[in-house]
Protein backbone atom coordinates (compact mmCIF):
# COMPACT_ATOMS: atom_id res chain seq x y z
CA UNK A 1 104.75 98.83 129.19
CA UNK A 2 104.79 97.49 125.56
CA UNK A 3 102.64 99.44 122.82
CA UNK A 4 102.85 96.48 120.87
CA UNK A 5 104.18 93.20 119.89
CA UNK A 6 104.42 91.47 116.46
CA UNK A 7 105.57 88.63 115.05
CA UNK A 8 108.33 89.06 112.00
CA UNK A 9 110.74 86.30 110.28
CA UNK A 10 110.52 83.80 113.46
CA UNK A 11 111.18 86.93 115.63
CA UNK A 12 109.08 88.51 117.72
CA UNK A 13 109.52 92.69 118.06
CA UNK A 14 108.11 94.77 121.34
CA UNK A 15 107.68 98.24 120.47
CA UNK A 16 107.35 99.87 124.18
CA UNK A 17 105.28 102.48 125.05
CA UNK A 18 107.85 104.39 126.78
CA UNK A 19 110.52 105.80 124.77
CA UNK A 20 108.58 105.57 121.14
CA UNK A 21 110.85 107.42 118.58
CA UNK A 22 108.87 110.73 117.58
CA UNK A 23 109.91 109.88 113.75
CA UNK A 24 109.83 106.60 112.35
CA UNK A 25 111.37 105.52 108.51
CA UNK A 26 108.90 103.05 107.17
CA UNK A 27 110.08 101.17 104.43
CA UNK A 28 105.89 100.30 102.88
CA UNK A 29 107.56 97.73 100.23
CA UNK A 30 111.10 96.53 98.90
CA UNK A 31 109.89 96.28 95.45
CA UNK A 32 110.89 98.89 92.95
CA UNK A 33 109.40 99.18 89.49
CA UNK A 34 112.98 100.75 88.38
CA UNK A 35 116.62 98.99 88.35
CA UNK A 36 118.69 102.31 88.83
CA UNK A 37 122.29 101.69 88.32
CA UNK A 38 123.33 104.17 91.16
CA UNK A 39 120.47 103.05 93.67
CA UNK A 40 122.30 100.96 96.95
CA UNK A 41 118.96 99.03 96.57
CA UNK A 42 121.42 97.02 94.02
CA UNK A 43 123.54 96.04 96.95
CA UNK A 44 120.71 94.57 98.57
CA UNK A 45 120.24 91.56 95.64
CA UNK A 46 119.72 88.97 98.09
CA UNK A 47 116.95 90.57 99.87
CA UNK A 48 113.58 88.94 99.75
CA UNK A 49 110.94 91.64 97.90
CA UNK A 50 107.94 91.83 100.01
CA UNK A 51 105.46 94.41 101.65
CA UNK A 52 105.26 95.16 104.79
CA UNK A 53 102.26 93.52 106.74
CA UNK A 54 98.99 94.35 107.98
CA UNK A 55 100.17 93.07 110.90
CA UNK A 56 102.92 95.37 111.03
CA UNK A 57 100.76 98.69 109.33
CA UNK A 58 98.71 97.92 112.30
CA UNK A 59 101.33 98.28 115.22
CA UNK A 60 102.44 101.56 113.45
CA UNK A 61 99.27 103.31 113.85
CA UNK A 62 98.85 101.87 117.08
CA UNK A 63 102.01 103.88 117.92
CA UNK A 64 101.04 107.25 116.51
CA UNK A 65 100.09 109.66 119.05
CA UNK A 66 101.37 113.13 118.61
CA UNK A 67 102.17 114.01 122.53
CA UNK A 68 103.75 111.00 123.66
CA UNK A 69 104.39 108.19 120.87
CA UNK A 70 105.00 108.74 116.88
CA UNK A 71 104.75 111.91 115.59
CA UNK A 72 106.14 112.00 112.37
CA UNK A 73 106.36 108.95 109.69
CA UNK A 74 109.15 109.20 106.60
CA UNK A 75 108.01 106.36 103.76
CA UNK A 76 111.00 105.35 101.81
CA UNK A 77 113.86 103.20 101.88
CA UNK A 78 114.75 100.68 99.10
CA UNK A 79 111.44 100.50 97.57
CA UNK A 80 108.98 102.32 96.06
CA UNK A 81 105.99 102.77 98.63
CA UNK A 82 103.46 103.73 95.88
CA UNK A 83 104.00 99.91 95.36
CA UNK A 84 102.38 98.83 98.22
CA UNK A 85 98.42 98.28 97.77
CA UNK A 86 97.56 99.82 101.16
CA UNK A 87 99.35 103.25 100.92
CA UNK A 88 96.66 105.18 100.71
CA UNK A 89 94.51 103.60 103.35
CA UNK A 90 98.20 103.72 105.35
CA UNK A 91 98.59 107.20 104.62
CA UNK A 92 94.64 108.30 105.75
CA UNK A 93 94.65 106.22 109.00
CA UNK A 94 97.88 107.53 110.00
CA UNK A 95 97.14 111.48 109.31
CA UNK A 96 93.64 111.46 110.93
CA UNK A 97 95.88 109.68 113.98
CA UNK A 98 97.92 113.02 114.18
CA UNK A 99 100.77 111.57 112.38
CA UNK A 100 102.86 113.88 109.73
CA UNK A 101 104.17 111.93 106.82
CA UNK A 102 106.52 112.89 103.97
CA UNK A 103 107.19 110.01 100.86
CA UNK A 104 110.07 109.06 98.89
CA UNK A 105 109.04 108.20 95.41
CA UNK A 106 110.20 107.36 92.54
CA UNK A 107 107.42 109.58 91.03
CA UNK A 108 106.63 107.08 88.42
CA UNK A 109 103.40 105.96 89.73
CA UNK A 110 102.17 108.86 91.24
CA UNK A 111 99.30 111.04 88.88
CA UNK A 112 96.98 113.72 89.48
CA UNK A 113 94.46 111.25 91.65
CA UNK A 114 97.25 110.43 94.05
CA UNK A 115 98.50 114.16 94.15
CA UNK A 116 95.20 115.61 95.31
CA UNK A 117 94.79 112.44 97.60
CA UNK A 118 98.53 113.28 99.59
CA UNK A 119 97.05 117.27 99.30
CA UNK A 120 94.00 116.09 100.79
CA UNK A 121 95.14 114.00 103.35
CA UNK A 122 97.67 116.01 104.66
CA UNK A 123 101.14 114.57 103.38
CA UNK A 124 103.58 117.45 104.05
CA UNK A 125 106.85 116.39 101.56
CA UNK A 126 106.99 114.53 98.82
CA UNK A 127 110.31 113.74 97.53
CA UNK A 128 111.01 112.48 94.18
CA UNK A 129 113.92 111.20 93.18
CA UNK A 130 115.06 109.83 89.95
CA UNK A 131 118.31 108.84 87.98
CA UNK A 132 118.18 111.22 85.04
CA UNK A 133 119.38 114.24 83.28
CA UNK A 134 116.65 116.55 81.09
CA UNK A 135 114.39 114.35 79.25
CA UNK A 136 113.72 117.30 76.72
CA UNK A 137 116.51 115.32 74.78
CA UNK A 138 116.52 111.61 73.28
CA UNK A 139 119.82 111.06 74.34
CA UNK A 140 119.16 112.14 77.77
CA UNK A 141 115.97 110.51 77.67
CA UNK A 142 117.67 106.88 76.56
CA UNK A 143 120.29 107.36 79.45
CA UNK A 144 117.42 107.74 81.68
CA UNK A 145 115.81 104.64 80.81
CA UNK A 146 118.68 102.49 80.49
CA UNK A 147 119.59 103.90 84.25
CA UNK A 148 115.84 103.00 84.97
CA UNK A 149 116.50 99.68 83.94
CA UNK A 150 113.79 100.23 80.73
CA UNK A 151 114.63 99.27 77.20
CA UNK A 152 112.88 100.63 74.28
């Protein structure tokens, strides 16, 4: 029995319901508003940027079900998910589904709307992670954005 089916790059992928990972890494977008030196995303220069699909968003949720499909969803990877325009629609369909979600940011885009949105909707880690020593210092600070990728 197949949960669901999707079309991707020419390829068609089956995600059956029998045997659904409880935890799935969701990569929302491969776009990245930084260029950290030490990030592997570097290593992936060929790579198309893109966002995931609709399409794709869809099957997810069609997968979450806490006693026998998806339980938990990790958003990361090599971009930044705050990137993607339907993260927070993403993020409510798939809590209210049961799901239990922690993000991998960046940090850069996230303020004190989208804090008390992940609060309010559930979001139980939220991991930031940035190239950079303590900012209290220009130095430190300059490192930082030339590790960022950012100039001036």
């Amino acid at each position: 029995m197949i949960c669901e089916q999707f079309q991707w790059k020419g390829a068609t992928i089956s995600i059956p319901a029998r045997g659904v990972p409880p935890l799935l890494y969701v990569e929302l977008s491969s776009r990245c508003n930084f260029s950290c030196r030490g990030c592997f995303r570097g290593s992936a220069s060929d790579r198309e940027e893109q966002d995931l699909s609709q399409e794709v968003i869809n099957t997810i949720l069609s997968c979450i079900d806490p006693e026998k499909g998806v339980k938990r969803l990790f958003l990361g990877g090599i971009g930044e998910p705050f990137l993607h325009p339907g993260i927070y629609s993403f993020v409510q369909e798939a809590t209210a589904a049961g799901a239990a979600i922690a993000i991998q940011s960046n940090g850069s885009l996230i303020d004190e709307k989208a804090i008390r949105f992940l609060v309010e909707n559930g979001v139980e880690k939220l991991i930031i992670s940035y190239e950079t020593g303590g900012l209290d210092h220009a130095a430190q600070k300059e490192r930082a954005d030339r590790c960022a990728g950012k100039h001036g």
